[in-house]
PDB file of N, CA and C in Angstrom:
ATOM      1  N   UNK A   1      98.920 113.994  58.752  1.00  0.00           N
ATOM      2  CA  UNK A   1      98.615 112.675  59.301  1.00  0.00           C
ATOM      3  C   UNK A   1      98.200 112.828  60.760  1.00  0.00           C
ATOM      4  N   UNK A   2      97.196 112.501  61.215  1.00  0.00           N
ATOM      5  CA  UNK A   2      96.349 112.480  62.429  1.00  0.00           C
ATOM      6  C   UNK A   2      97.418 111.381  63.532  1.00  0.00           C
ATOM      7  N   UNK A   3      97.745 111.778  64.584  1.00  0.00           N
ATOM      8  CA  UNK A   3      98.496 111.096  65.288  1.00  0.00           C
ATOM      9  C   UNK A   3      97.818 110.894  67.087  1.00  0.00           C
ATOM     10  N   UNK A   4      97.643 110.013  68.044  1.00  0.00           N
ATOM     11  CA  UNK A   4      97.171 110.737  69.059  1.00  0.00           C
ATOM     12  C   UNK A   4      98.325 109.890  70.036  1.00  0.00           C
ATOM     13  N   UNK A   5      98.811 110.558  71.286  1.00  0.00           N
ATOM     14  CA  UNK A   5      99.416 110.339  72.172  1.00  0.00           C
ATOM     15  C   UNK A   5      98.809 110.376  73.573  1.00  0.00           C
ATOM     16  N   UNK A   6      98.636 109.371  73.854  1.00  0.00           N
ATOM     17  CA  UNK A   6      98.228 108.862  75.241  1.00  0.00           C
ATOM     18  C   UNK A   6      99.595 108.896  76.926  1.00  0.00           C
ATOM     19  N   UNK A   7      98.717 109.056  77.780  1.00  0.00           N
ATOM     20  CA  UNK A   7      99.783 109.086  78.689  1.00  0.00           C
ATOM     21  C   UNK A   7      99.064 109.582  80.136  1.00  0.00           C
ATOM     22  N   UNK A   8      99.413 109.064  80.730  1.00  0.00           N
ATOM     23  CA  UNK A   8      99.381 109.590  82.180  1.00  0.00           C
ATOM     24  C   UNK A   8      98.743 107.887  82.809  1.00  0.00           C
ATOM     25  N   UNK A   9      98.935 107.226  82.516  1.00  0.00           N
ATOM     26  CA  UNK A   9      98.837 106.210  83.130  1.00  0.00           C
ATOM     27  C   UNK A   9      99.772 105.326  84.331  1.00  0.00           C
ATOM     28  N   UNK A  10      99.770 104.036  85.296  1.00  0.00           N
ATOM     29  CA  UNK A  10     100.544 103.692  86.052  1.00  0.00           C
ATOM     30  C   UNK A  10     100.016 102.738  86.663  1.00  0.00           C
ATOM     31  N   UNK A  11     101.047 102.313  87.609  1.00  0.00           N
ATOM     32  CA  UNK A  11     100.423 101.494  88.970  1.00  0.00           C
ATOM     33  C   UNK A  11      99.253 102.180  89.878  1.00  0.00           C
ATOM     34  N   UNK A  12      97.980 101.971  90.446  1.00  0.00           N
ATOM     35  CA  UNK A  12      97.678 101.989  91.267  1.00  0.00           C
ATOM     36  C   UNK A  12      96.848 101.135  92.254  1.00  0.00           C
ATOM     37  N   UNK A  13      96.389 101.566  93.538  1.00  0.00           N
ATOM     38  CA  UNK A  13      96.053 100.326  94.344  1.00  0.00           C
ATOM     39  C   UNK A  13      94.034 100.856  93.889  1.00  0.00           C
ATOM     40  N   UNK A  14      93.177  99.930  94.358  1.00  0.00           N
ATOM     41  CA  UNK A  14      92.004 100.202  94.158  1.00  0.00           C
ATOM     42  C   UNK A  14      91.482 101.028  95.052  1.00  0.00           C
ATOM     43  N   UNK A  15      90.550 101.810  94.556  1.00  0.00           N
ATOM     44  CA  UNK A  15      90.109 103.184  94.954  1.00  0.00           C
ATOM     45  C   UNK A  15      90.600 103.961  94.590  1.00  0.00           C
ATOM     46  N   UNK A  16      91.873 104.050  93.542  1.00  0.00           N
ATOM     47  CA  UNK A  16      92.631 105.628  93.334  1.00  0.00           C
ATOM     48  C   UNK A  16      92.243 106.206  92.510  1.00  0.00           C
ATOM     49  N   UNK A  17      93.135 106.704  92.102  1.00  0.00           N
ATOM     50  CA  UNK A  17      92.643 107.625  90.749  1.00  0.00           C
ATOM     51  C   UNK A  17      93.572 108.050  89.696  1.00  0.00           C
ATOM     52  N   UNK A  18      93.502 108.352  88.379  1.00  0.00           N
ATOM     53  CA  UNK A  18      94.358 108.619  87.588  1.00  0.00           C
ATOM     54  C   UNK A  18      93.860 109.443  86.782  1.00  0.00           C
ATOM     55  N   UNK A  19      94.259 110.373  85.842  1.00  0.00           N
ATOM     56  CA  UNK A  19      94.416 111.178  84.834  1.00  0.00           C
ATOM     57  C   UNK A  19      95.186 110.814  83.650  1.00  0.00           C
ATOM     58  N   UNK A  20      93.964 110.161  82.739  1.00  0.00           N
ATOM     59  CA  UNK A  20      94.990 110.257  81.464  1.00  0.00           C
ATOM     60  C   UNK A  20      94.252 111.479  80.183  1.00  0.00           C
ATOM     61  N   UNK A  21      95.733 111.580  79.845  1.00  0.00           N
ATOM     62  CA  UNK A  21      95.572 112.422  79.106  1.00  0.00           C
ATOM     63  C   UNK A  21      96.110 112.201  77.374  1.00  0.00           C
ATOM     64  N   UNK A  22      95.286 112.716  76.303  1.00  0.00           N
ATOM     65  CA  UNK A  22      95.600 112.541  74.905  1.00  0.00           C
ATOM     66  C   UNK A  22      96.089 113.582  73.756  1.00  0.00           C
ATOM     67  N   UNK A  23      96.812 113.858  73.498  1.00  0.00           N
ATOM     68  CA  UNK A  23      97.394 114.761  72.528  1.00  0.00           C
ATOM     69  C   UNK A  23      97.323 114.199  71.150  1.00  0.00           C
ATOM     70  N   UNK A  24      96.132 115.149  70.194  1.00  0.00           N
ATOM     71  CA  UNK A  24      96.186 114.855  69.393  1.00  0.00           C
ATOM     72  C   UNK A  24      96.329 116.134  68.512  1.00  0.00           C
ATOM     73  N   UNK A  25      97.403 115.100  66.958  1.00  0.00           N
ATOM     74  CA  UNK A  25      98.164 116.187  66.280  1.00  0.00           C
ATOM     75  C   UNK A  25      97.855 116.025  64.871  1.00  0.00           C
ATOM     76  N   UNK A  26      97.822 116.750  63.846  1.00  0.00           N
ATOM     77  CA  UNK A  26      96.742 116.936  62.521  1.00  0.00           C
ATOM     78  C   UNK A  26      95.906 117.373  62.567  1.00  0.00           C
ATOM     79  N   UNK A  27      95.110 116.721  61.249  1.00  0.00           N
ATOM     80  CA  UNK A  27      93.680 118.069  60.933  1.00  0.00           C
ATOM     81  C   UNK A  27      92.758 116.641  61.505  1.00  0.00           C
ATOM     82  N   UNK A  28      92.040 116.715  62.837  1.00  0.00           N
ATOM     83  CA  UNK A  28      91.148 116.554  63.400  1.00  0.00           C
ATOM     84  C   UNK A  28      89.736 117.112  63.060  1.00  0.00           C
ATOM     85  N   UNK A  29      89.673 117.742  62.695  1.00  0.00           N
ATOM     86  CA  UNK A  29      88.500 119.054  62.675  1.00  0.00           C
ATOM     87  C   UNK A  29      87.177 119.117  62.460  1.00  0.00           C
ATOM     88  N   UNK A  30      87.355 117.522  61.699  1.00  0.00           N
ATOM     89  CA  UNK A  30      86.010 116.957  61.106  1.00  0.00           C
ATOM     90  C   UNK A  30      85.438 115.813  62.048  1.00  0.00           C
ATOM     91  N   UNK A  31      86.667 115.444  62.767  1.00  0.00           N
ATOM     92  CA  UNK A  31      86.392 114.200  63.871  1.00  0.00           C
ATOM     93  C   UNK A  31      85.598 114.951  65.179  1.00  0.00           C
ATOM     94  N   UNK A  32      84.560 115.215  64.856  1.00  0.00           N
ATOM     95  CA  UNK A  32      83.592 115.793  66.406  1.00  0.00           C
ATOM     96  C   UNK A  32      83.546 114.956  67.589  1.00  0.00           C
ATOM     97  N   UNK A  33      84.057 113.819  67.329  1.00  0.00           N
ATOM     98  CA  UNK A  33      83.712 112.814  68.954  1.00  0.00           C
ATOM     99  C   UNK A  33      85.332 112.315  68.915  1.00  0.00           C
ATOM    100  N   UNK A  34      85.437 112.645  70.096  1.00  0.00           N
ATOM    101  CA  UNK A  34      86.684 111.984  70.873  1.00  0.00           C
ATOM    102  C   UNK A  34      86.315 111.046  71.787  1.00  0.00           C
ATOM    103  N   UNK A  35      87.272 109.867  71.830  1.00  0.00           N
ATOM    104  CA  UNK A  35      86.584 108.378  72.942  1.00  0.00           C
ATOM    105  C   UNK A  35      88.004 108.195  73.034  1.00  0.00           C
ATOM    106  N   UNK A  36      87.768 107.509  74.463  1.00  0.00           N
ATOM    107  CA  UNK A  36      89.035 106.706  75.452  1.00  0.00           C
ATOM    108  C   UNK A  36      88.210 104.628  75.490  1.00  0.00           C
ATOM    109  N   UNK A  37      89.243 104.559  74.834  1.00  0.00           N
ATOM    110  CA  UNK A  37      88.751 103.198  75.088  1.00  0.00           C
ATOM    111  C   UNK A  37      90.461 102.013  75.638  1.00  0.00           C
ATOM    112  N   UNK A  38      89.922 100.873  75.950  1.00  0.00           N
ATOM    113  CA  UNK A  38      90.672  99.763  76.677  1.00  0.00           C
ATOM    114  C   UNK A  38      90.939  98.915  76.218  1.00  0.00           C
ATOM    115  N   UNK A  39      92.234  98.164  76.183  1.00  0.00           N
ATOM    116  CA  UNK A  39      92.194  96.793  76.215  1.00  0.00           C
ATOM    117  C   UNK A  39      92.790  96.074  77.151  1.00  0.00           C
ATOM    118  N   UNK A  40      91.843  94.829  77.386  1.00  0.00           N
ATOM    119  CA  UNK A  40      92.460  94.283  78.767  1.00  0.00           C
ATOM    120  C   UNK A  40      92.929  92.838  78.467  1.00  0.00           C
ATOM    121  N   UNK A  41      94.243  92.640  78.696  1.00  0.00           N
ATOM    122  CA  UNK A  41      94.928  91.260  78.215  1.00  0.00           C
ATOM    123  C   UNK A  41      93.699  89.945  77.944  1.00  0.00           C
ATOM    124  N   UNK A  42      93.612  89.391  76.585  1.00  0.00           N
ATOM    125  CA  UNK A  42      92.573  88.621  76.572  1.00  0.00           C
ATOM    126  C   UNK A  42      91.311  88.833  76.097  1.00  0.00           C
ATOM    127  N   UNK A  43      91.021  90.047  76.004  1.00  0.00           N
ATOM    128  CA  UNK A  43      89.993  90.647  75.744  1.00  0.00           C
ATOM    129  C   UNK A  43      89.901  91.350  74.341  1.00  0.00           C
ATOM    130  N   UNK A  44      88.819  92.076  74.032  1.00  0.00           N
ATOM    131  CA  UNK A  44      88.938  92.739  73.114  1.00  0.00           C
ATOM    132  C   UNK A  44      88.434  94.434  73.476  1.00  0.00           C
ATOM    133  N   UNK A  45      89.126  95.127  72.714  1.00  0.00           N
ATOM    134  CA  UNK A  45      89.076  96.692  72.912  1.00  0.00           C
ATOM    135  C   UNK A  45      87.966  97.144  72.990  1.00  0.00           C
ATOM    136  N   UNK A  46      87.052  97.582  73.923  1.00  0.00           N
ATOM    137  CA  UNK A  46      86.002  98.841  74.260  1.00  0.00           C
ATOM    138  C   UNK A  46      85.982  99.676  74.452  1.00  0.00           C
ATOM    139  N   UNK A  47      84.743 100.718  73.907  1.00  0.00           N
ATOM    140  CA  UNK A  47      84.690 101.524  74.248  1.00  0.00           C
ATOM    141  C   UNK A  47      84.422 102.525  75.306  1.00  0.00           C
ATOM    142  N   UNK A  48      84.797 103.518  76.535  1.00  0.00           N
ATOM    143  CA  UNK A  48      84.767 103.268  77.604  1.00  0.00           C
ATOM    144  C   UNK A  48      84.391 104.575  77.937  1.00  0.00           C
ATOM    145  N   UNK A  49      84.384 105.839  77.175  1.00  0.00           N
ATOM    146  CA  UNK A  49      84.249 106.655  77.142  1.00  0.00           C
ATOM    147  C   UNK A  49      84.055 107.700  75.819  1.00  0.00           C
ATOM    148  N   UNK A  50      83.097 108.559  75.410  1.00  0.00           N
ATOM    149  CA  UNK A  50      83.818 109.321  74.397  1.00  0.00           C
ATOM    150  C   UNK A  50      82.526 111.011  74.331  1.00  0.00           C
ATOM    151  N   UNK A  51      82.810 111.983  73.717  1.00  0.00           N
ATOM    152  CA  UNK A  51      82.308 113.083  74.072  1.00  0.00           C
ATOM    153  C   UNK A  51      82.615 114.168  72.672  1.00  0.00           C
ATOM    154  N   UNK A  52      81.366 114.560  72.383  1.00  0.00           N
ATOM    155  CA  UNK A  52      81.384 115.589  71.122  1.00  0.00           C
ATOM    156  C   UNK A  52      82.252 116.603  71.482  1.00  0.00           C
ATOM    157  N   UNK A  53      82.470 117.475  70.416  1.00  0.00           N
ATOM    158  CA  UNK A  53      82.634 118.904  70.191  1.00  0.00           C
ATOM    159  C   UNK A  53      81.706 119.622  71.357  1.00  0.00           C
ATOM    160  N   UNK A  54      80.813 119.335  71.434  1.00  0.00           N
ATOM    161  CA  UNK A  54      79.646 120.288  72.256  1.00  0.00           C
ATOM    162  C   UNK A  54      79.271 119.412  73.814  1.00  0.00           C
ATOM    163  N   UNK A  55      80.475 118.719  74.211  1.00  0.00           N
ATOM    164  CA  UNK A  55      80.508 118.404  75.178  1.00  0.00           C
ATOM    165  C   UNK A  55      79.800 116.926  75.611  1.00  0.00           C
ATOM    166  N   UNK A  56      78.912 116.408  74.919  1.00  0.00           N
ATOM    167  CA  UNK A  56      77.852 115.572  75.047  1.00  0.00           C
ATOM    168  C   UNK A  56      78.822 114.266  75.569  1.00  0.00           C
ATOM    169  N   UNK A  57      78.788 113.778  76.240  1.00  0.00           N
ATOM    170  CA  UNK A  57      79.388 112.771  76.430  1.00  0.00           C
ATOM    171  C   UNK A  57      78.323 111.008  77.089  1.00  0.00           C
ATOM    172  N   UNK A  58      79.081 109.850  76.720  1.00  0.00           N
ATOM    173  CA  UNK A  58      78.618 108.423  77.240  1.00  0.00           C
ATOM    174  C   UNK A  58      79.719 107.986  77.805  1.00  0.00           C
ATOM    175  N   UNK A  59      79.249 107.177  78.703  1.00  0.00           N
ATOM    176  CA  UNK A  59      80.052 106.343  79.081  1.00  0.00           C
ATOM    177  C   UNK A  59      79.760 104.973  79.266  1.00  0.00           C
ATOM    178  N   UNK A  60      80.969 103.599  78.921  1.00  0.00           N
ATOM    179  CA  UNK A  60      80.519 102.475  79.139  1.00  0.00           C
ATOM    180  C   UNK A  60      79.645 102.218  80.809  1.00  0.00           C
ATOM    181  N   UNK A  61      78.780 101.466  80.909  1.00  0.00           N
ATOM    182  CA  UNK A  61      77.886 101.333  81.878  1.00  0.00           C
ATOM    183  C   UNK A  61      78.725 101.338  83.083  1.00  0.00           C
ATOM    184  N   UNK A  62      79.792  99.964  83.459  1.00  0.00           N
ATOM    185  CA  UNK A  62      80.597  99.920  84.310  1.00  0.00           C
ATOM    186  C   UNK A  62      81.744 101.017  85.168  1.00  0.00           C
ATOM    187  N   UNK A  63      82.000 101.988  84.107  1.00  0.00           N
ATOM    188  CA  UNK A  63      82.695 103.219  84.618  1.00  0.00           C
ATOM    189  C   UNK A  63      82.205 104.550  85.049  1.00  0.00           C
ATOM    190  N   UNK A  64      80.630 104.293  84.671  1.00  0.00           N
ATOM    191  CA  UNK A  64      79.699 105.589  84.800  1.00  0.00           C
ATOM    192  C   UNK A  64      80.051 105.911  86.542  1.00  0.00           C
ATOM    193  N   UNK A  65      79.912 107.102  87.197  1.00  0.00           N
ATOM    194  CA  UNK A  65      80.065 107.866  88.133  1.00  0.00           C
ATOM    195  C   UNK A  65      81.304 108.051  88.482  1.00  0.00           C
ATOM    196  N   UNK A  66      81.974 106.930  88.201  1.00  0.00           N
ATOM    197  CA  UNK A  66      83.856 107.158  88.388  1.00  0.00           C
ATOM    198  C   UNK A  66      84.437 107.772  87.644  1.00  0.00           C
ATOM    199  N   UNK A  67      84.203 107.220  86.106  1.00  0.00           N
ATOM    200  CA  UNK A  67      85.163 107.784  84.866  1.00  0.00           C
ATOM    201  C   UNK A  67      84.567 109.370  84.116  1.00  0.00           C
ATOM    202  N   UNK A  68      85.158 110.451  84.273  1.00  0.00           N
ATOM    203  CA  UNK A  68      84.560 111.562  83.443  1.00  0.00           C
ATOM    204  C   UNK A  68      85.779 111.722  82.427  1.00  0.00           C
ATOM    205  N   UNK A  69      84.823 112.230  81.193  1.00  0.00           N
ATOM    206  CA  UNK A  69      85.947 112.436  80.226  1.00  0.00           C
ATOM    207  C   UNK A  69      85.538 114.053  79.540  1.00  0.00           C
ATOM    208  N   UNK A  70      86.646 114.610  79.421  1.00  0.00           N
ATOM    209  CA  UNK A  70      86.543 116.098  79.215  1.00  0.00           C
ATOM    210  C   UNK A  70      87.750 116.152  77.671  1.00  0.00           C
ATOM    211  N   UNK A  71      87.368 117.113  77.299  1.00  0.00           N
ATOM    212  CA  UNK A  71      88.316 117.873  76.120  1.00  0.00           C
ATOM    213  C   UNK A  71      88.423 119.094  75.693  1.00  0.00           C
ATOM    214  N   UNK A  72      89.796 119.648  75.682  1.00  0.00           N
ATOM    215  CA  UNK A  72      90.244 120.584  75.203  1.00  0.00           C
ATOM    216  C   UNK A  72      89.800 121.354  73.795  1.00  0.00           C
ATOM    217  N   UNK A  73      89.255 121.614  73.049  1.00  0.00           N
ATOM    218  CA  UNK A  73      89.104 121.505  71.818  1.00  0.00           C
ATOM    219  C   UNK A  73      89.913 122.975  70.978  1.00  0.00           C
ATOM    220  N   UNK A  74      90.545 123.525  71.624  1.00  0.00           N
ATOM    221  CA  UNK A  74      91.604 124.366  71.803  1.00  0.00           C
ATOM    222  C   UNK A  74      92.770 124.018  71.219  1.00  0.00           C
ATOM    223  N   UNK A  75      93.086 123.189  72.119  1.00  0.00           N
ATOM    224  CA  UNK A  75      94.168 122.361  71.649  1.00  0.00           C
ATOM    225  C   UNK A  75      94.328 120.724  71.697  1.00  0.00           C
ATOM    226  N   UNK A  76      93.326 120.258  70.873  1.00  0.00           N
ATOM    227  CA  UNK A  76      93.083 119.289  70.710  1.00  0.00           C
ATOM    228  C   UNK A  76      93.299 118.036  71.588  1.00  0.00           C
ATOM    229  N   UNK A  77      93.218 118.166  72.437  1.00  0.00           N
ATOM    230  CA  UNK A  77      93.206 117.312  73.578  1.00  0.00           C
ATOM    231  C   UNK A  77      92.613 116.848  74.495  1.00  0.00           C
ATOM    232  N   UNK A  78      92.377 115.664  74.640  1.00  0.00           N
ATOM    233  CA  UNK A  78      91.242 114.740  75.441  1.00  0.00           C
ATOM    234  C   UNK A  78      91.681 114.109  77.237  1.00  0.00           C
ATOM    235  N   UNK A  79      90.641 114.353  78.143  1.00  0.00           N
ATOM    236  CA  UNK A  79      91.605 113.448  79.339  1.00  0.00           C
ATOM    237  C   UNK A  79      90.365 112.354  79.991  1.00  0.00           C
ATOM    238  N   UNK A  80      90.701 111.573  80.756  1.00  0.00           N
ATOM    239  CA  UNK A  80      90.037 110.973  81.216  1.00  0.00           C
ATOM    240  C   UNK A  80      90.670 110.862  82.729  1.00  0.00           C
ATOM    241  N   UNK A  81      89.251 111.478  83.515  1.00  0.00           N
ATOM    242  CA  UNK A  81      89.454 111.215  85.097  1.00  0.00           C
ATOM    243  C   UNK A  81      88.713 109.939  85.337  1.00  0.00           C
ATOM    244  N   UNK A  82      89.995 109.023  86.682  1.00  0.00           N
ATOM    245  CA  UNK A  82      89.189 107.862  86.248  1.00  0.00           C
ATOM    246  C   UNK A  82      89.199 108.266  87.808  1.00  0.00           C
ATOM    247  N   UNK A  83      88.518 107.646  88.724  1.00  0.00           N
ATOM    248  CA  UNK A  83      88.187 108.005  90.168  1.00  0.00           C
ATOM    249  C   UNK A  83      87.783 106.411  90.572  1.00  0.00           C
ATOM    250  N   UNK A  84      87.975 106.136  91.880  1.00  0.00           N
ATOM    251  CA  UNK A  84      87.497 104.984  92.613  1.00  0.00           C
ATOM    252  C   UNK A  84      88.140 103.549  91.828  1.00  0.00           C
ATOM    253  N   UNK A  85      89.023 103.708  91.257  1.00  0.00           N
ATOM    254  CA  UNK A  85      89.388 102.873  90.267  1.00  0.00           C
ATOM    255  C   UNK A  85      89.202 101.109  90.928  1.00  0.00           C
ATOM    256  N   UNK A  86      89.322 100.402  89.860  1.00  0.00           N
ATOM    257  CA  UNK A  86      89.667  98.891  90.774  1.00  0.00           C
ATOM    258  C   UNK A  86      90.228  97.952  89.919  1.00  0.00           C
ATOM    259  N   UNK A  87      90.280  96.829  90.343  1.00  0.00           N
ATOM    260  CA  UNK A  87      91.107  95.351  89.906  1.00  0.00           C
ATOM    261  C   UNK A  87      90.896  95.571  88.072  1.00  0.00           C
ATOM    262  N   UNK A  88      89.436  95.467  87.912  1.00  0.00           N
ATOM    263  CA  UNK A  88      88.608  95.523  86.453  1.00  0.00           C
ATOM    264  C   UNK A  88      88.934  95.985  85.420  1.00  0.00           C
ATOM    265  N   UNK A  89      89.675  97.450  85.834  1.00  0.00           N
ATOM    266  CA  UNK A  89      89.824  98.166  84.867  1.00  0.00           C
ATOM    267  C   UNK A  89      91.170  98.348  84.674  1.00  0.00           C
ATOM    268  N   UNK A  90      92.253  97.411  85.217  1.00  0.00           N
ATOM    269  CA  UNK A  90      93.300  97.283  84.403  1.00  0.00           C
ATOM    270  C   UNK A  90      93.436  96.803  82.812  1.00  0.00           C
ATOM    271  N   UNK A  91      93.726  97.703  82.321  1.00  0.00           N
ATOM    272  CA  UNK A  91      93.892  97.963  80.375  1.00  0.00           C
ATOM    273  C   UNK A  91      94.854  98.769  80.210  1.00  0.00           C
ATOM    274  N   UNK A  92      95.267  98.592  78.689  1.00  0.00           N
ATOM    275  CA  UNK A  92      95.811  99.488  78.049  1.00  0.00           C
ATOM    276  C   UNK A  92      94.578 100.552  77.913  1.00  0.00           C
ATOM    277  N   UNK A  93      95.079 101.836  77.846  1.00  0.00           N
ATOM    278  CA  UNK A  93      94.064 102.644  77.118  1.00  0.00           C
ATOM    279  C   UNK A  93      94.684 103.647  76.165  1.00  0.00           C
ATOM    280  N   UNK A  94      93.364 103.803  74.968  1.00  0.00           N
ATOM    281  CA  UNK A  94      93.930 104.601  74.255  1.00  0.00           C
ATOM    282  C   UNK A  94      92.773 105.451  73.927  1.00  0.00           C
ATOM    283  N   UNK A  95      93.214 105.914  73.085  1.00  0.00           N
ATOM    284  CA  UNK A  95      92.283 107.279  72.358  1.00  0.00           C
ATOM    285  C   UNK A  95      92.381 107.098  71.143  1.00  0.00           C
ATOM    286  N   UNK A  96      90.836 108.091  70.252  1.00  0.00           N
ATOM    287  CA  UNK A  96      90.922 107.978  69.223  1.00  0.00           C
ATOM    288  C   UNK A  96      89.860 109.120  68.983  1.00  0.00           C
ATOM    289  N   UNK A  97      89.395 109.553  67.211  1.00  0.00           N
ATOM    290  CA  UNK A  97      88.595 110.411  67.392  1.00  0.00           C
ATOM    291  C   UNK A  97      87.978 109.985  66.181  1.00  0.00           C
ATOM    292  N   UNK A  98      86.578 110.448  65.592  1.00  0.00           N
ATOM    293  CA  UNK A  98      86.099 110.328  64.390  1.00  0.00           C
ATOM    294  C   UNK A  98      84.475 111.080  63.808  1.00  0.00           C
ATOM    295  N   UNK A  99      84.832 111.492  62.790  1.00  0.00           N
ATOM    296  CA  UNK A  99      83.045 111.687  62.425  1.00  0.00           C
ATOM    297  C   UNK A  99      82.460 111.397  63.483  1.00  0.00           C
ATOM    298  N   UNK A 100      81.000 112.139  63.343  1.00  0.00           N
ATOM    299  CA  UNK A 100      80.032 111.728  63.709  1.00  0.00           C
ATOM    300  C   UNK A 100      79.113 110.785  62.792  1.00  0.00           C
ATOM    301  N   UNK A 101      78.717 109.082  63.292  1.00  0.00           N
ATOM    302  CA  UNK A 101      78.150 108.580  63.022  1.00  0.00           C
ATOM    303  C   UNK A 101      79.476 107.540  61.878  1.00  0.00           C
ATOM    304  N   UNK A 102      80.343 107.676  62.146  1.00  0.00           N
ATOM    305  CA  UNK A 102      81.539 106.998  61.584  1.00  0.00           C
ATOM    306  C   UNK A 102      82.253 106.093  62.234  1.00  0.00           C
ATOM    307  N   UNK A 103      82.395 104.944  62.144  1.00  0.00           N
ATOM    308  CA  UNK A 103      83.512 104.077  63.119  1.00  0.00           C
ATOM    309  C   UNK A 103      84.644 104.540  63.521  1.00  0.00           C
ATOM    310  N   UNK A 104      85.109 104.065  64.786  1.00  0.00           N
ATOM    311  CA  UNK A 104      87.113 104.415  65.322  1.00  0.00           C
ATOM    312  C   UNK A 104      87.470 104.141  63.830  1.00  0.00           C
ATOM    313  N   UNK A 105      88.299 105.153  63.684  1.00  0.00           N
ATOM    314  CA  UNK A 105      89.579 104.475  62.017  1.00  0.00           C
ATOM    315  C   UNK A 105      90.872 103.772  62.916  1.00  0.00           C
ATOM    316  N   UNK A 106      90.940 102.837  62.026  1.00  0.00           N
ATOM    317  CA  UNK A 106      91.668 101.915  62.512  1.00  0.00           C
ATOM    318  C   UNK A 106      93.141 102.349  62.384  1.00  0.00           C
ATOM    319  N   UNK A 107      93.469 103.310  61.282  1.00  0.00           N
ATOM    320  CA  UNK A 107      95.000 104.081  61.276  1.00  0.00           C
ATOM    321  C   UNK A 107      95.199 104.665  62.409  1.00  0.00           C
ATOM    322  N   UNK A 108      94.567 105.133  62.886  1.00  0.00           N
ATOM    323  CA  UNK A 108      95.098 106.153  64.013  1.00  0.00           C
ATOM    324  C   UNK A 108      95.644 105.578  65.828  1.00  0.00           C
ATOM    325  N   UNK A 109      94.943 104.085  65.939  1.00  0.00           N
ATOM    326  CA  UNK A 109      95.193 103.920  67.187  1.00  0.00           C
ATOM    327  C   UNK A 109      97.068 104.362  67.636  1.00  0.00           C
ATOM    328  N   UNK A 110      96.954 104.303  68.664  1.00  0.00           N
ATOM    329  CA  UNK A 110      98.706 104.875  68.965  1.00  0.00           C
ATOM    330  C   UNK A 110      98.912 103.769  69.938  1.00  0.00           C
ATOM    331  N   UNK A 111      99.754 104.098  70.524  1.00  0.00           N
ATOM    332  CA  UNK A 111     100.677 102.982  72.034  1.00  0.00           C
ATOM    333  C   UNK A 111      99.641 102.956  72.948  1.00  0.00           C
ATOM    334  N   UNK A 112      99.203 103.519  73.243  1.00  0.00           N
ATOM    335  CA  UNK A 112      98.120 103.846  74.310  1.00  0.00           C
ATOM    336  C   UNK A 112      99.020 103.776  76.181  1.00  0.00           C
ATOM    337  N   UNK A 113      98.299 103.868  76.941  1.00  0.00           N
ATOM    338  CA  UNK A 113      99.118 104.300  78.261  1.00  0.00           C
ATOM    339  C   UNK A 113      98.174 102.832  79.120  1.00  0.00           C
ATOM    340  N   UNK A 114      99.194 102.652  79.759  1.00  0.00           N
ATOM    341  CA  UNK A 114      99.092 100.912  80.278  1.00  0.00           C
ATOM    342  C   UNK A 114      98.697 101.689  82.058  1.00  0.00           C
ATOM    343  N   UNK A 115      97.410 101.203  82.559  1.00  0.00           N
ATOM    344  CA  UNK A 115      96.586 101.050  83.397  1.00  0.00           C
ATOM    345  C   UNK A 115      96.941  99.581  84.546  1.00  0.00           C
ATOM    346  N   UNK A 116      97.617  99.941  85.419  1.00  0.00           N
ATOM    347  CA  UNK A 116      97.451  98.460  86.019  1.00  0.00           C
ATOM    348  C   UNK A 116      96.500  98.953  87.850  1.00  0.00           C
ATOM    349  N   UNK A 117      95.709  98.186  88.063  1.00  0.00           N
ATOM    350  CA  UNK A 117      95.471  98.899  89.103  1.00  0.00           C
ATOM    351  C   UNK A 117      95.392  97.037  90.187  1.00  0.00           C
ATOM    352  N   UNK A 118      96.275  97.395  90.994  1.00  0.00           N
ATOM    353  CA  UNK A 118      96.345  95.988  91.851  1.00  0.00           C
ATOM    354  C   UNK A 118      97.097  96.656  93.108  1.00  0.00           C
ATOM    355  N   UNK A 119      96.613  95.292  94.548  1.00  0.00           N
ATOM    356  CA  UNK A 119      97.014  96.078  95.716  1.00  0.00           C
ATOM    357  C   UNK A 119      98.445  95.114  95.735  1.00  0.00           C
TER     358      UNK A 119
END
C-alpha cells in the first residue's frame, strides 16, 4: 500500500523559507511524476509543483522562481524549497505521485504538513 508522509512545515514571517519534505513508502515505481500541492482554508487543492523521474519539472505560475521541487528517487522521496515565501501561500500541503498522463489517485493523499506564513 503506497503511503506518503509530509513534513517540515511551520510558522513563518514573509520572505522566509521552508523545506518540506515527503516520504514515500510502497511500490511507487510506476508513478514517474511526483507533485506537492495545497490547500488553503476555503479553497480547493492545487497543484503547485510536480517533477518526473528524469527531473523535468512545472510549477504553478504564482510560485515559479521561489518554489523548487527536487526528488530523491533513491529513496523515494520528494522536497519542496519554498523561498521568499508570503501571506498567499499559507496551505496545507501535501504530496502525491502518479503515472504519467494519469490523475493524483485519490487513495493516497496523507495529513499533509500545515504552512502558515503571517507576520
Amino acid at each position: 500500500q503506497v503511503q506518503f508522509v509530509e513534513s517540515g512545515g511551520g510558522l513563518v514571517r514573509p520572505g522566509g523559507s521552508l523545506r518540506l519534505s515527503c516520504a514515500a513508502s510502497g511500490s511507487i515505481s510506476s508513478m514517474s511524476v511526483m507533485g506537492w500541492h495545497r490547500q488553503a482554508p476555503g479553497k480547493q487543492r492545487e497543484l503547485v509543483a510536480s517533477v518526473t523521474r528524469g527531473g523535468i519539472s512545472n510549477y504553478l505560475d504564482s510560485v515559479k522562481g521561489r518554489f523548487t521541487i527536487s526528488r530523491d528517487n533513491a529513496n523515494n522521496t520528494a522536497y519542496l524549497q519554498m523561498n521568499n515565501l508570503k501571506v498567499e501561500d499559507t496551505a496545507v500541503y501535501y504530496c502525491n505521485a502518479r503515472p504519467v498522463g494519469s490523475v493524483w489517485p485519490n487513495e493516497y493523499w496523507g495529513q499533509g504538513t500545515q504552512v502558515t506564513v503571517s507576520s
